[in-house]
C-alpha atoms as a PDB file:
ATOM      1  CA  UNK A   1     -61.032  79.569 -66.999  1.00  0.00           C
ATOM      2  CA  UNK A   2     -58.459  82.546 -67.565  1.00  0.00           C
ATOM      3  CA  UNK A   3     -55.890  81.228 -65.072  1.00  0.00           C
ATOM      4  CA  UNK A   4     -56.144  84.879 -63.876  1.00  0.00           C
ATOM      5  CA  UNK A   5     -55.671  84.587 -60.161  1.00  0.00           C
ATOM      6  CA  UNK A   6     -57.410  87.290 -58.248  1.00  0.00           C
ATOM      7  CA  UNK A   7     -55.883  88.999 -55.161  1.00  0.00           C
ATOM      8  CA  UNK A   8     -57.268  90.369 -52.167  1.00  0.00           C
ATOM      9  CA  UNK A   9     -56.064  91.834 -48.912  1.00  0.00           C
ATOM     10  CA  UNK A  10     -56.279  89.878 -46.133  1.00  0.00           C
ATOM     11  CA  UNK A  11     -56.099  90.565 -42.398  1.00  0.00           C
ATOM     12  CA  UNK A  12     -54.487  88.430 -40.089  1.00  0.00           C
ATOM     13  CA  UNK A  13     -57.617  87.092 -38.543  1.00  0.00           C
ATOM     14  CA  UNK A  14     -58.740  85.770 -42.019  1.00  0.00           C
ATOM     15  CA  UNK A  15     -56.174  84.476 -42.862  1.00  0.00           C
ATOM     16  CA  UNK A  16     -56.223  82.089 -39.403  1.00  0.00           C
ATOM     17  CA  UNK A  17     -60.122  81.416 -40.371  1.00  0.00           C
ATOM     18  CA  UNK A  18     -59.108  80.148 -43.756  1.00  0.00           C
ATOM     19  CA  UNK A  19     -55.863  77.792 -42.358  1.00  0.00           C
ATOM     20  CA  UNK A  20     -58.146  76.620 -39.820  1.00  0.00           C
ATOM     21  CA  UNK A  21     -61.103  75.980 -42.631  1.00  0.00           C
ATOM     22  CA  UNK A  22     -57.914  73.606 -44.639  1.00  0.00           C
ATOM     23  CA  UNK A  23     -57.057  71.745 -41.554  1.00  0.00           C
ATOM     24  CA  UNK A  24     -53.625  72.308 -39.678  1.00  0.00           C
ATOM     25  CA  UNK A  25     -52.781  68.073 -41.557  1.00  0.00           C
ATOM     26  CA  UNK A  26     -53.479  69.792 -44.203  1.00  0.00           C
ATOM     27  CA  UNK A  27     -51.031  72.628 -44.098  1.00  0.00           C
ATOM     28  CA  UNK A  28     -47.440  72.606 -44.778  1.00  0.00           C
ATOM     29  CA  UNK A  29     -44.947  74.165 -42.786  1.00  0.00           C
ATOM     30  CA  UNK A  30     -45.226  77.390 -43.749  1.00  0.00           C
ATOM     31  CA  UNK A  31     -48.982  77.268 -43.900  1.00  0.00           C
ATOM     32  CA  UNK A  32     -48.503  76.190 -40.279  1.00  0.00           C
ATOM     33  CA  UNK A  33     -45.845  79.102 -39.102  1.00  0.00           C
ATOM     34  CA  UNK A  34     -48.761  81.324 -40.923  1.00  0.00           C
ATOM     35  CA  UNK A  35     -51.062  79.776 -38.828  1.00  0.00           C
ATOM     36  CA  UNK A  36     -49.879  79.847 -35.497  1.00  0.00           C
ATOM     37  CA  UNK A  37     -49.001  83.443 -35.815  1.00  0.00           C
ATOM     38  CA  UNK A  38     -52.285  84.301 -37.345  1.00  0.00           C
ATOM     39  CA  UNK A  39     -53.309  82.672 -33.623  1.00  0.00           C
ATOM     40  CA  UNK A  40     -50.962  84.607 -31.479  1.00  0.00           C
ATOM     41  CA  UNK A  41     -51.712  87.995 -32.977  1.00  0.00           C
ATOM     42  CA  UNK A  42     -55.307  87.780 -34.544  1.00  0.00           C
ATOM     43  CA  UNK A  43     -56.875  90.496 -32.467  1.00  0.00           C
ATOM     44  CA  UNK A  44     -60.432  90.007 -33.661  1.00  0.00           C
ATOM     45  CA  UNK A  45     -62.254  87.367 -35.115  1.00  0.00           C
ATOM     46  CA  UNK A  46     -62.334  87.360 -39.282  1.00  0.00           C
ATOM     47  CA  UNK A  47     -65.783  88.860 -39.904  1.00  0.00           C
ATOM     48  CA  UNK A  48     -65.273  91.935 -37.362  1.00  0.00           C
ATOM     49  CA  UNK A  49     -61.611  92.505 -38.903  1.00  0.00           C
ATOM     50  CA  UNK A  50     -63.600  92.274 -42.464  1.00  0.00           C
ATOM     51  CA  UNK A  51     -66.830  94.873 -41.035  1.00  0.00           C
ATOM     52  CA  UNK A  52     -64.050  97.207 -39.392  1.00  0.00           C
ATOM     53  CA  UNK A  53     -61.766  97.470 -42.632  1.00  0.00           C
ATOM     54  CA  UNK A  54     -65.050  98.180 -44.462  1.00  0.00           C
ATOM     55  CA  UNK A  55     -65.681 101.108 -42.042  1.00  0.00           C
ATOM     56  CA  UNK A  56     -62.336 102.280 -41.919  1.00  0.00           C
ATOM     57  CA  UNK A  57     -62.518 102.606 -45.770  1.00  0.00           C
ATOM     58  CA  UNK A  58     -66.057 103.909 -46.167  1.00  0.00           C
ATOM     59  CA  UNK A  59     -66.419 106.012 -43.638  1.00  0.00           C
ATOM     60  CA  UNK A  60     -63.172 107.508 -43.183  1.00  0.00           C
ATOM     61  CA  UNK A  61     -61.647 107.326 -46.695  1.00  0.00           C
ATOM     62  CA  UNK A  62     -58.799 105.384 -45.798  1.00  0.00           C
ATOM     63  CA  UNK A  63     -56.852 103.151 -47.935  1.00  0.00           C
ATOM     64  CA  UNK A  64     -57.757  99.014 -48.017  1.00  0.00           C
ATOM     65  CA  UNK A  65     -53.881  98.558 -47.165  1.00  0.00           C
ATOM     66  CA  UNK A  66     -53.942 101.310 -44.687  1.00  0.00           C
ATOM     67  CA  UNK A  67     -56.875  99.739 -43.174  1.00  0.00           C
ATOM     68  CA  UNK A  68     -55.918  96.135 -42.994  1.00  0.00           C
ATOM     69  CA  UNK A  69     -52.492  97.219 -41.553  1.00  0.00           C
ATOM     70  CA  UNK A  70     -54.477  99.074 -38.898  1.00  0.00           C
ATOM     71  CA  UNK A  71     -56.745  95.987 -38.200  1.00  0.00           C
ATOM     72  CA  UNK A  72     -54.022  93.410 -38.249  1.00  0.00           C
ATOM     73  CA  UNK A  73     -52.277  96.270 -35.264  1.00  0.00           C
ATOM     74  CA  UNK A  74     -55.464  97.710 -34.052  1.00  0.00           C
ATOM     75  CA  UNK A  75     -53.265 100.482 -32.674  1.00  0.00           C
ATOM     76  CA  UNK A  76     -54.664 102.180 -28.887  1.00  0.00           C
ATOM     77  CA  UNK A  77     -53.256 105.680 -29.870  1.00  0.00           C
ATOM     78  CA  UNK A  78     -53.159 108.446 -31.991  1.00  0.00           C
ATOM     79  CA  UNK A  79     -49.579 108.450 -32.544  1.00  0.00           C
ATOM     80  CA  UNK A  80     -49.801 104.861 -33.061  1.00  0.00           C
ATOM     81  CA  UNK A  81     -52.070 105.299 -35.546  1.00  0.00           C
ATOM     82  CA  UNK A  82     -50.259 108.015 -37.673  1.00  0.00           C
ATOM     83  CA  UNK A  83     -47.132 105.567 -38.175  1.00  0.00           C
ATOM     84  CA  UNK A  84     -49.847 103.571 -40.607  1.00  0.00           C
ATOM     85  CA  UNK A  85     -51.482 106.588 -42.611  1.00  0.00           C
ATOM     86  CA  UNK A  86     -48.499 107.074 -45.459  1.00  0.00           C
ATOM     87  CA  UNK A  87     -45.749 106.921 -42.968  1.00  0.00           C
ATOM     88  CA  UNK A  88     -46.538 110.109 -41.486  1.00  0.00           C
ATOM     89  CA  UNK A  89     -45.802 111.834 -44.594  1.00  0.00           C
ATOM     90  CA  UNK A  90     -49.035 113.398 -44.972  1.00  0.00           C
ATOM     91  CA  UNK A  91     -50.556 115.768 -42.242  1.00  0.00           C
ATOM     92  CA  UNK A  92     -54.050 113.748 -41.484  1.00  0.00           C
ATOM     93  CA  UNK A  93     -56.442 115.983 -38.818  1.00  0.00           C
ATOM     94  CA  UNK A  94     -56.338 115.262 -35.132  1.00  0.00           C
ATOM     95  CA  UNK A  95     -60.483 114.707 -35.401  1.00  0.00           C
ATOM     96  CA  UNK A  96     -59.944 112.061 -37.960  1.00  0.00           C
ATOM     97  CA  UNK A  97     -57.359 110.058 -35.909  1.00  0.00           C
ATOM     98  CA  UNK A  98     -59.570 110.089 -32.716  1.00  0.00           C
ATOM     99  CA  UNK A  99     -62.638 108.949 -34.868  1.00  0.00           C
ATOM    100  CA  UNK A 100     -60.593 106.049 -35.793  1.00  0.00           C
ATOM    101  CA  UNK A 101     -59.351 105.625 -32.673  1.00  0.00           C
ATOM    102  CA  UNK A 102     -63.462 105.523 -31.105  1.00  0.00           C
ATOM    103  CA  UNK A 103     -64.088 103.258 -33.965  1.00  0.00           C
ATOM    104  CA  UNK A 104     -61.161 101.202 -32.912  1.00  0.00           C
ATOM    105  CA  UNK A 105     -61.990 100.870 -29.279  1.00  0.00           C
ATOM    106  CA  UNK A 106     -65.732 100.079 -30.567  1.00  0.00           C
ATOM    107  CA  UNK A 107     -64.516  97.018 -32.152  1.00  0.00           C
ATOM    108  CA  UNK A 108     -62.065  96.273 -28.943  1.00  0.00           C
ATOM    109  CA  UNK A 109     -65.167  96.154 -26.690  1.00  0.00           C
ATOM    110  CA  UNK A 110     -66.866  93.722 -28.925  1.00  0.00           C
ATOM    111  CA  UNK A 111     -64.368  90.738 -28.268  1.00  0.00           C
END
């Protein structure tokens, strides 16, 4: 082994599926706190939050982190969505923000 650790983007909802895979006896405080937040605020399951970041990054060439962030929120407006897409710093298309938000409401219909 390297002892290279690898690093990867999570969003909320996998990070509840992979406290809940440890075991909440297993988990120490903080693992807990992470846990019952990842609860309250996971708003799809892990392996649609996974699909949808995928999309969000294939299909409309976002960012991972901008994606994730946009899962973790799944935001129900264009404005809300333009706080996440480099602060609003850069001028994205109105077209492009309501495919993401059709994509977005897709995924919202699924749960």
């Amino acid at each position: 082994m390297s002892g290279k650790t690898k690093e990867k983007i999570l969003t909320v909802p996998e990070v509840k599926r992979i406290l809940e895979r440890v075991g909440e006896e297993n988990l120490d405080q903080f693992q807990r706190r992470a846990l019952d937040y990842a609860s309250k605020f996971a708003r799809l399951d892990a392996k649609s939050s996974r699909k949808l970041v995928k999309n969000l990054v294939k299909e409309h060439a976002l960012e991972e982190v901008e994606a994730v962030q946009i899962v973790n929120c799944m935001p129900g407006s264009i404005e809300e969505i333009r706080v996440f897409l480099a602060g609003g710093r850069k001028i994205v298309e109105t077209k492009k923000l309501e495919d993401i938000l059709k994509v977005l409401d897709e995924f919202r219909t699924r749960e």
